[in-house]
C-alpha atoms as a PDB file:
ATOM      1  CA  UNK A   1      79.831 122.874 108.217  1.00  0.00           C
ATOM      2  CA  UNK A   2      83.028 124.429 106.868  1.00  0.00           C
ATOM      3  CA  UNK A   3      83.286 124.217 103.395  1.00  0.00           C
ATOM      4  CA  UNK A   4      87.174 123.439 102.317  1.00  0.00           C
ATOM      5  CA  UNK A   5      88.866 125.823  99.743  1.00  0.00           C
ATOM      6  CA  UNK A   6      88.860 124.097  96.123  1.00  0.00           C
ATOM      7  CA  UNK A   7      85.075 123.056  96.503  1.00  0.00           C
ATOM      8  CA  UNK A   8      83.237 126.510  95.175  1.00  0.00           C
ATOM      9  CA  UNK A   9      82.349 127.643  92.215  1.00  0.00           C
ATOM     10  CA  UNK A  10      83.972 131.430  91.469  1.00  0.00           C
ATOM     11  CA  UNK A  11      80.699 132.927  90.956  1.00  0.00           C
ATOM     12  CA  UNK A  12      79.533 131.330  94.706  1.00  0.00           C
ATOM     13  CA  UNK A  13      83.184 132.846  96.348  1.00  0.00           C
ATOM     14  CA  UNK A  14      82.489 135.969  95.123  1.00  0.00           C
ATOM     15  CA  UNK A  15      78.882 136.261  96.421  1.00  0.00           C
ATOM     16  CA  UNK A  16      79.762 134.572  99.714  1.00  0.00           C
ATOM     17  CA  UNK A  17      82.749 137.486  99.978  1.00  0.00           C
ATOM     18  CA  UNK A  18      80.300 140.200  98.491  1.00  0.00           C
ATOM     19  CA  UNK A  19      77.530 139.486 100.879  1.00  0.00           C
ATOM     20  CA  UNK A  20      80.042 138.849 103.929  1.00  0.00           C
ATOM     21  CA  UNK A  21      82.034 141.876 103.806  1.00  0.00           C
ATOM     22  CA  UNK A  22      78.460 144.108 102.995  1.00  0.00           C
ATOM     23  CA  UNK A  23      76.703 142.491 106.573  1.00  0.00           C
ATOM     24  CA  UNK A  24      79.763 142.601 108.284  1.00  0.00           C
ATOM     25  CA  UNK A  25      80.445 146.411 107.347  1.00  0.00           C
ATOM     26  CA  UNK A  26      76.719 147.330 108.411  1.00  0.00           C
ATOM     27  CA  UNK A  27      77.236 145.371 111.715  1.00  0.00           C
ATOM     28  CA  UNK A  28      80.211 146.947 112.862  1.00  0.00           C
ATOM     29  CA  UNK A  29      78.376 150.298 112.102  1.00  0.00           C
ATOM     30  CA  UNK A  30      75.757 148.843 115.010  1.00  0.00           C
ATOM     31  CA  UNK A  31      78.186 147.917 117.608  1.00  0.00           C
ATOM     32  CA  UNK A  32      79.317 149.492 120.015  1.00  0.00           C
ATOM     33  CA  UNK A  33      82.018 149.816 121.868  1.00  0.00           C
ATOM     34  CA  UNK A  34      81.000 148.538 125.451  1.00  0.00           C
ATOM     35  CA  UNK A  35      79.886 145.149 123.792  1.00  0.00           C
ATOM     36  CA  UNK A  36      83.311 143.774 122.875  1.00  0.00           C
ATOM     37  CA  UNK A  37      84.614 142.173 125.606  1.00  0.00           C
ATOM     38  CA  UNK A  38      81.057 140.268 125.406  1.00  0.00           C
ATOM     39  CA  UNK A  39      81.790 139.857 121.578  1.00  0.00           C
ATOM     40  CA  UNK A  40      85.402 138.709 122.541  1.00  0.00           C
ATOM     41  CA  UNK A  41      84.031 136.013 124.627  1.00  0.00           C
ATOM     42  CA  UNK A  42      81.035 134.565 122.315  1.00  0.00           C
ATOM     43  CA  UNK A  43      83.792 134.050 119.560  1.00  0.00           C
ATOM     44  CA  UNK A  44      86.124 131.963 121.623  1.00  0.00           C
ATOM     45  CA  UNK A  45      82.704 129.983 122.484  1.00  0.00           C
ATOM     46  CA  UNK A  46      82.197 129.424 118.817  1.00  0.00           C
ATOM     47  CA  UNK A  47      85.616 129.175 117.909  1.00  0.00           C
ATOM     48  CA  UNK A  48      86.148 126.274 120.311  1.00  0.00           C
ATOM     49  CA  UNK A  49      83.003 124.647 119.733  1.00  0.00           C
ATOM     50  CA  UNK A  50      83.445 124.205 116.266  1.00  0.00           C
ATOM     51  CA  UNK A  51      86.601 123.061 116.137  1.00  0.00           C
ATOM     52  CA  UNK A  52      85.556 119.312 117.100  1.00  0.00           C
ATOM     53  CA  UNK A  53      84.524 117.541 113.758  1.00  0.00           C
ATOM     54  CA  UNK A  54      83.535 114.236 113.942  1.00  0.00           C
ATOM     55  CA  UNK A  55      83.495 112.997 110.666  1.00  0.00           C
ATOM     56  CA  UNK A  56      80.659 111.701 108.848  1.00  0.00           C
ATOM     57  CA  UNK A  57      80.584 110.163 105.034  1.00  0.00           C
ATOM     58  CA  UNK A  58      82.009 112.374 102.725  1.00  0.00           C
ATOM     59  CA  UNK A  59      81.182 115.627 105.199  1.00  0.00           C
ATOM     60  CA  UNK A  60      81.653 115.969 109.212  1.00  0.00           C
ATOM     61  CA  UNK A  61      79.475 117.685 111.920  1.00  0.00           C
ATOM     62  CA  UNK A  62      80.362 119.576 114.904  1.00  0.00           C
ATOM     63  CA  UNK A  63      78.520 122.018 117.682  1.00  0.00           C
ATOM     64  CA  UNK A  64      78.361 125.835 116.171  1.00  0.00           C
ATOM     65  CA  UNK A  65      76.616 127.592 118.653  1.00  0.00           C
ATOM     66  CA  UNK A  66      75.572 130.458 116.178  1.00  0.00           C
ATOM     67  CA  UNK A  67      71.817 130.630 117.612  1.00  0.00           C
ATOM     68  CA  UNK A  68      73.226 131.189 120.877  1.00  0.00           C
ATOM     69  CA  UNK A  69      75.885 133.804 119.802  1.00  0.00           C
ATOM     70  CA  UNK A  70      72.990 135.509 117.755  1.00  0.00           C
ATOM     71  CA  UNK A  71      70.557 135.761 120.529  1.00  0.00           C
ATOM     72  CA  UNK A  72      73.691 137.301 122.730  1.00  0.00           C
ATOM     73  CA  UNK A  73      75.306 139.708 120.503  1.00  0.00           C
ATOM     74  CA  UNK A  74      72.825 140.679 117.832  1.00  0.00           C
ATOM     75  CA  UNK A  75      74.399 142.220 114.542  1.00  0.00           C
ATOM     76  CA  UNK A  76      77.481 141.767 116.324  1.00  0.00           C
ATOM     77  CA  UNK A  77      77.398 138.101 115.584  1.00  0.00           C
ATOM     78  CA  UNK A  78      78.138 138.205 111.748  1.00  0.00           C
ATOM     79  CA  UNK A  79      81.727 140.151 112.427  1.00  0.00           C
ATOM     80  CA  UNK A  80      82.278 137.713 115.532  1.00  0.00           C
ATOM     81  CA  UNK A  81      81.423 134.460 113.430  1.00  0.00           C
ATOM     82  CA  UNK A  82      83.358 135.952 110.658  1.00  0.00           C
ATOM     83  CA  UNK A  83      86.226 136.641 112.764  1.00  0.00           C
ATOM     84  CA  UNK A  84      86.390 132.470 114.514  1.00  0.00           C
ATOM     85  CA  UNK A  85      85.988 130.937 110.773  1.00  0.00           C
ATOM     86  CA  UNK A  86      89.431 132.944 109.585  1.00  0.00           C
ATOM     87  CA  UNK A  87      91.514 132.568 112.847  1.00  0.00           C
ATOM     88  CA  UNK A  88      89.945 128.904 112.517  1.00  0.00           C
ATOM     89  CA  UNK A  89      91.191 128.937 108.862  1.00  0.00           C
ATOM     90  CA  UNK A  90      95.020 130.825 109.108  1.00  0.00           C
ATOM     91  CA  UNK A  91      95.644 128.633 112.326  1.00  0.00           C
ATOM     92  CA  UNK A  92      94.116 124.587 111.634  1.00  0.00           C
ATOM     93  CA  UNK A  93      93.396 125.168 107.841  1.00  0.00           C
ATOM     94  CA  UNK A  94      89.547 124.188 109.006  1.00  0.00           C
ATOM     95  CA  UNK A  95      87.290 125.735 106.194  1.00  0.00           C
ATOM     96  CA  UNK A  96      89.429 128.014 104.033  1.00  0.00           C
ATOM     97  CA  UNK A  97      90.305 131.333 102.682  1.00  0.00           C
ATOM     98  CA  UNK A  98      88.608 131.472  99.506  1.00  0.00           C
ATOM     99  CA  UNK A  99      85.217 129.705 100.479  1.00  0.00           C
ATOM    100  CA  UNK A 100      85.538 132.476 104.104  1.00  0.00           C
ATOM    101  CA  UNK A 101      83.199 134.148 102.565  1.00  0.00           C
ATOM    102  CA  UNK A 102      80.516 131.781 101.921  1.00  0.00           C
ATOM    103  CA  UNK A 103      81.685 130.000 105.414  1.00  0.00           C
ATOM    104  CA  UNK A 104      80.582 133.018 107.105  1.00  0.00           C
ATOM    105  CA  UNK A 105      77.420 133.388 105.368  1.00  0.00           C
ATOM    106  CA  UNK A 106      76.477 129.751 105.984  1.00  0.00           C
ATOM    107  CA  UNK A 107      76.784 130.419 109.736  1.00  0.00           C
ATOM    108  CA  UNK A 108      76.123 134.403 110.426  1.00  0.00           C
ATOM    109  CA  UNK A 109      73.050 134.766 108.591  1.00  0.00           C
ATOM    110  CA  UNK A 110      70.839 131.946 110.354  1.00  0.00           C
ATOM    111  CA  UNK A 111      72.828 133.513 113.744  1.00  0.00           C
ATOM    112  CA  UNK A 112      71.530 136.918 112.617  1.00  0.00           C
ATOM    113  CA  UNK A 113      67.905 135.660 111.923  1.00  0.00           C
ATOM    114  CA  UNK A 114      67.785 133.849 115.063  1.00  0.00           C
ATOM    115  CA  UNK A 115      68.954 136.922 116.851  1.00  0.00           C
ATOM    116  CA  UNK A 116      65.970 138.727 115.327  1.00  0.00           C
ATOM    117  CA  UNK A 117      63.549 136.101 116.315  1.00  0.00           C
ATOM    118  CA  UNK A 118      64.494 135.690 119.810  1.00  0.00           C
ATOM    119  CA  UNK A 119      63.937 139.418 120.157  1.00  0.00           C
ATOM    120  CA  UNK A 120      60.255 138.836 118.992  1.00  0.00           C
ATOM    121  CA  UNK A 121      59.269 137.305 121.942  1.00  0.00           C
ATOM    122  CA  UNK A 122      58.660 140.303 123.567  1.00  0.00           C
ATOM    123  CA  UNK A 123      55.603 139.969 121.661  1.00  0.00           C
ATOM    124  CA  UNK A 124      54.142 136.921 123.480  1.00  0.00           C
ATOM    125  CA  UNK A 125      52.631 137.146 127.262  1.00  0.00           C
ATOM    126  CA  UNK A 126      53.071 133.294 127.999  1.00  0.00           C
ATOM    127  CA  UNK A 127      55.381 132.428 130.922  1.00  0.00           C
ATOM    128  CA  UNK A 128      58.278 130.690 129.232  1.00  0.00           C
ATOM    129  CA  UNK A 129      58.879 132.431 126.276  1.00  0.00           C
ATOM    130  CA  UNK A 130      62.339 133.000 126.938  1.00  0.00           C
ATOM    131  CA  UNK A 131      62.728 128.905 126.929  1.00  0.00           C
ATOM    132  CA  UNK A 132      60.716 127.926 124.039  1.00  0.00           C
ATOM    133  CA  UNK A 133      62.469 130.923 121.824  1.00  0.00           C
ATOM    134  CA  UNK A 134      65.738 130.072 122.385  1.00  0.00           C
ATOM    135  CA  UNK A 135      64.990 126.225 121.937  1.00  0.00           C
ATOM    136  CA  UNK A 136      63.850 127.373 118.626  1.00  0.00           C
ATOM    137  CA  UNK A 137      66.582 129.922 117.883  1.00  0.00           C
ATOM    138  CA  UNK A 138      69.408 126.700 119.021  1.00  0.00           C
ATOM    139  CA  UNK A 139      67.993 124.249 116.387  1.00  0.00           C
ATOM    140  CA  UNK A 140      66.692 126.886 113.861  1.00  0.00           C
ATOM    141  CA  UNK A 141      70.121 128.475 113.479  1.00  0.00           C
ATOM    142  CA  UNK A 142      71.687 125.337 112.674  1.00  0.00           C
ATOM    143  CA  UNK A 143      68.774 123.952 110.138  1.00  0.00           C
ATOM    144  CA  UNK A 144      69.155 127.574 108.723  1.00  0.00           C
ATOM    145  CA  UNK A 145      72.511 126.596 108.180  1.00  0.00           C
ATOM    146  CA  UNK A 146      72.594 122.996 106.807  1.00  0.00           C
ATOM    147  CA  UNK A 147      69.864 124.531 104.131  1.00  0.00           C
ATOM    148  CA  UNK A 148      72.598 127.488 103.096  1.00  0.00           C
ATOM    149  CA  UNK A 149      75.370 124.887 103.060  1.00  0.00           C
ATOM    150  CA  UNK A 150      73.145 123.019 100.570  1.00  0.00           C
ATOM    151  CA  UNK A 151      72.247 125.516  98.285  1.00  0.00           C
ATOM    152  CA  UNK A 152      75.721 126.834  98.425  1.00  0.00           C
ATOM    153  CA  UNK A 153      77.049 123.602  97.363  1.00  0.00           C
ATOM    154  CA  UNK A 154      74.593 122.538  94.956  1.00  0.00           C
ATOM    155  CA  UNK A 155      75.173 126.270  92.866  1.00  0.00           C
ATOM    156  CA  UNK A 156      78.845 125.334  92.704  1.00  0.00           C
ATOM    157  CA  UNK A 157      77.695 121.864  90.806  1.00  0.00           C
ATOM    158  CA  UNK A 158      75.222 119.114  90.478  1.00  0.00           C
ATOM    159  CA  UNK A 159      77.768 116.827  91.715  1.00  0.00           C
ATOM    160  CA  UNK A 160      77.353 117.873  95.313  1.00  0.00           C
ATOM    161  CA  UNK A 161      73.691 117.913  95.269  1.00  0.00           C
ATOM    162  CA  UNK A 162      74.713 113.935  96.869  1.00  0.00           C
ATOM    163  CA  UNK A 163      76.668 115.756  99.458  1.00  0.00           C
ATOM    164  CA  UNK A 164      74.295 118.781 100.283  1.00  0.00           C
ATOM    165  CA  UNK A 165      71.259 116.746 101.182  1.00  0.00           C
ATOM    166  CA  UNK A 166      73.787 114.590 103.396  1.00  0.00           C
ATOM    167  CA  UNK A 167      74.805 117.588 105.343  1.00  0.00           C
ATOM    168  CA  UNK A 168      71.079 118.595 106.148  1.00  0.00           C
ATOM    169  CA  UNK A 169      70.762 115.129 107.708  1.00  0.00           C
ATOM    170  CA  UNK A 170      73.746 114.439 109.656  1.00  0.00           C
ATOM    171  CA  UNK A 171      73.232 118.121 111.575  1.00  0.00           C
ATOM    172  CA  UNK A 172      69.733 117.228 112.487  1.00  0.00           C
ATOM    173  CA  UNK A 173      71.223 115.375 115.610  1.00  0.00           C
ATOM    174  CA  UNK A 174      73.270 118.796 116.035  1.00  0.00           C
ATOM    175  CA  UNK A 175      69.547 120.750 115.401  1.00  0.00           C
ATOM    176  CA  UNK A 176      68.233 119.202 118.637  1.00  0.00           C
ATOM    177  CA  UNK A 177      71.662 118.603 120.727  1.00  0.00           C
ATOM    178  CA  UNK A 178      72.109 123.007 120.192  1.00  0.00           C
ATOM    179  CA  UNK A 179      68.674 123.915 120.810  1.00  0.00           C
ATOM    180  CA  UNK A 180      68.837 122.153 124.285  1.00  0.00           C
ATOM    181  CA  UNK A 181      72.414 123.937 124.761  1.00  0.00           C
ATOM    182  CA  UNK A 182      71.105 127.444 124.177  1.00  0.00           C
ATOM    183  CA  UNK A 183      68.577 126.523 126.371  1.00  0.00           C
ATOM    184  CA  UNK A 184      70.146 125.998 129.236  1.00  0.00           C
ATOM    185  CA  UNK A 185      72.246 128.748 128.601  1.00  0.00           C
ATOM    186  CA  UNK A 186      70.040 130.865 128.573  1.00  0.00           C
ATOM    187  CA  UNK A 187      67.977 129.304 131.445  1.00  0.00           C
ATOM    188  CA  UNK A 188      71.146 129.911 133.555  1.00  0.00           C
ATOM    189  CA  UNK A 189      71.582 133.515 132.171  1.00  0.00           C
ATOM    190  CA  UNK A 190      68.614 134.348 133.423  1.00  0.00           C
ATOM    191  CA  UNK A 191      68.685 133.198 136.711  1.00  0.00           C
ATOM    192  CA  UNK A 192      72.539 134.728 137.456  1.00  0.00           C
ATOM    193  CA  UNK A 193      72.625 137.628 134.987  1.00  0.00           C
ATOM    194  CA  UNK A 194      68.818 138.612 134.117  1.00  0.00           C
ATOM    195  CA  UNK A 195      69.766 141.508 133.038  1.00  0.00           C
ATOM    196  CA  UNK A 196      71.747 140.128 129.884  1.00  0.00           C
ATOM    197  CA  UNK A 197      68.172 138.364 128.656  1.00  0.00           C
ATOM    198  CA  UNK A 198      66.300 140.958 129.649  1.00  0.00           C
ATOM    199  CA  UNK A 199      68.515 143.910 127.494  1.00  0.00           C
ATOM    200  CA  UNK A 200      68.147 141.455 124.466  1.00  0.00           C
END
C-alpha cells in the first residue's frame, strides 16, 4: 500500500502532508509520556510487517497491522504509523518522501477510526464483543485503506483509476488474513495482560 514518489499529483502531496502533519500535531498533544515504550513497540510491529511485499500486477500487498496498532495506541497511532513509513522510506526507499504524506494518511486514518470503533464496544452487553470488534477493526482498517489508496490515486489521474480498483481487490485477502491476526492478538492480550484491553 505504499505509494512510490513520482506517482502523485502536487495538489494530492500537499494535502496528504497538510492533513498528516495537522493529525499528527493533535496526536502528540494526546499522548503521553508513559505510553511510549508501548508506542515504540507497535511501530517496530508495523514497521516489520509491512516491509514484506509480495508483488501483485502493477501494485503489491503486504500485512499492515494498522487496526491492531489503532485499537492499542489510540491517537498515538497516526505519529507511530507516520514514524515506520519514513524510517521505511530513508532506509529501503519503500513508499517515498514526497507521497509520506499521503502514505501516512492512507494507513493512520483507517488505524485512527478503527481505534475509535473498538472503543465503542463498551456500548454492547454481549459476551464477545471484544472478539467480534477487533475482527472488524483488523479487516476494516485495511478496506479503509485500499478505499483511501484509491481515491488518492485516482485524484492524481484517470490513468490509475486501472490501478486503484486493483489495489482494493488484491488486499481483500489481506482484509480477512488481518482481521483474524488482531484477533488473536487481542484474544491473547486479554487472557495474559487484561488490563491492556480493558484500559482501551
Amino acid at each position: 500500500m505504499h505509494i512510490s514518489d513520482g506517482v502523485l499529483s502536487f495538489p494530492v502531496i500537499a494535502a496528504g502532508y497538510g492533513v498528516a502533519i495537522g493529525i499528527t500535531a493533535f496526536s502528540l498533544k494526546k499522548t503521553k509520556t508513559e505510553d511510549i515504550p508501548k508506542i515504540a513497540v507497535m511501530t517496530s510491529a508495523f514497521f516489520v510487517a509491512s516491509l514484506i511485499h509480495v508483488p501483485l500486477g502493477p501494485t503489491s500487498v503486504h500485512l499492515l497491522l494498522n487496526g491492531l496498532v489503532g485499537i492499542l495506541l489510540g491517537w498515538a497511532a497516526f505519529p507511530s504509523i507516520f514514524m515506520a513509513l519514513l524510517l521505511q522510506a530513508l532506509l529501503f526507499q519503500f513508499g517515498g518522501i514526497t507521497s509520506l504524506g499521503a502514505n501516512a494518511c492512507v494507513m493512520g486514518i483507517p488505524a485512527l477510526a478503527m481505534a475509535w470503533l473498538f472503543q465503542k464496544r463498551h456500548r454492547f452487553s454481549f459476551s464477545r464483543k471484544d472478539e467480534i470488534f477487533s475482527l472488524i477493526a483488523g479487516g476494516g482498517a485495511v478496506f479503509l485503506g485500499a478505499v483511501m489508496l484509491a481515491l488518492v490515486l485516482t485524484l492524481s489521474g484517470s490513468q490509475f483509476i486501472t490501478v486503484a480498483k486493483l489495489a482494493i481487490v488484491a488486499h481483500i485477502p489481506i482484509m480477512i488474513i488481518e482481521a483474524f491476526i488482531t484477533l488473536f492478538i487481542i484474544k491473547f492480550l486479554n487472557k495474559v495482560r487484561p488490563e491492556i484491553i480493558e484500559g482501551i
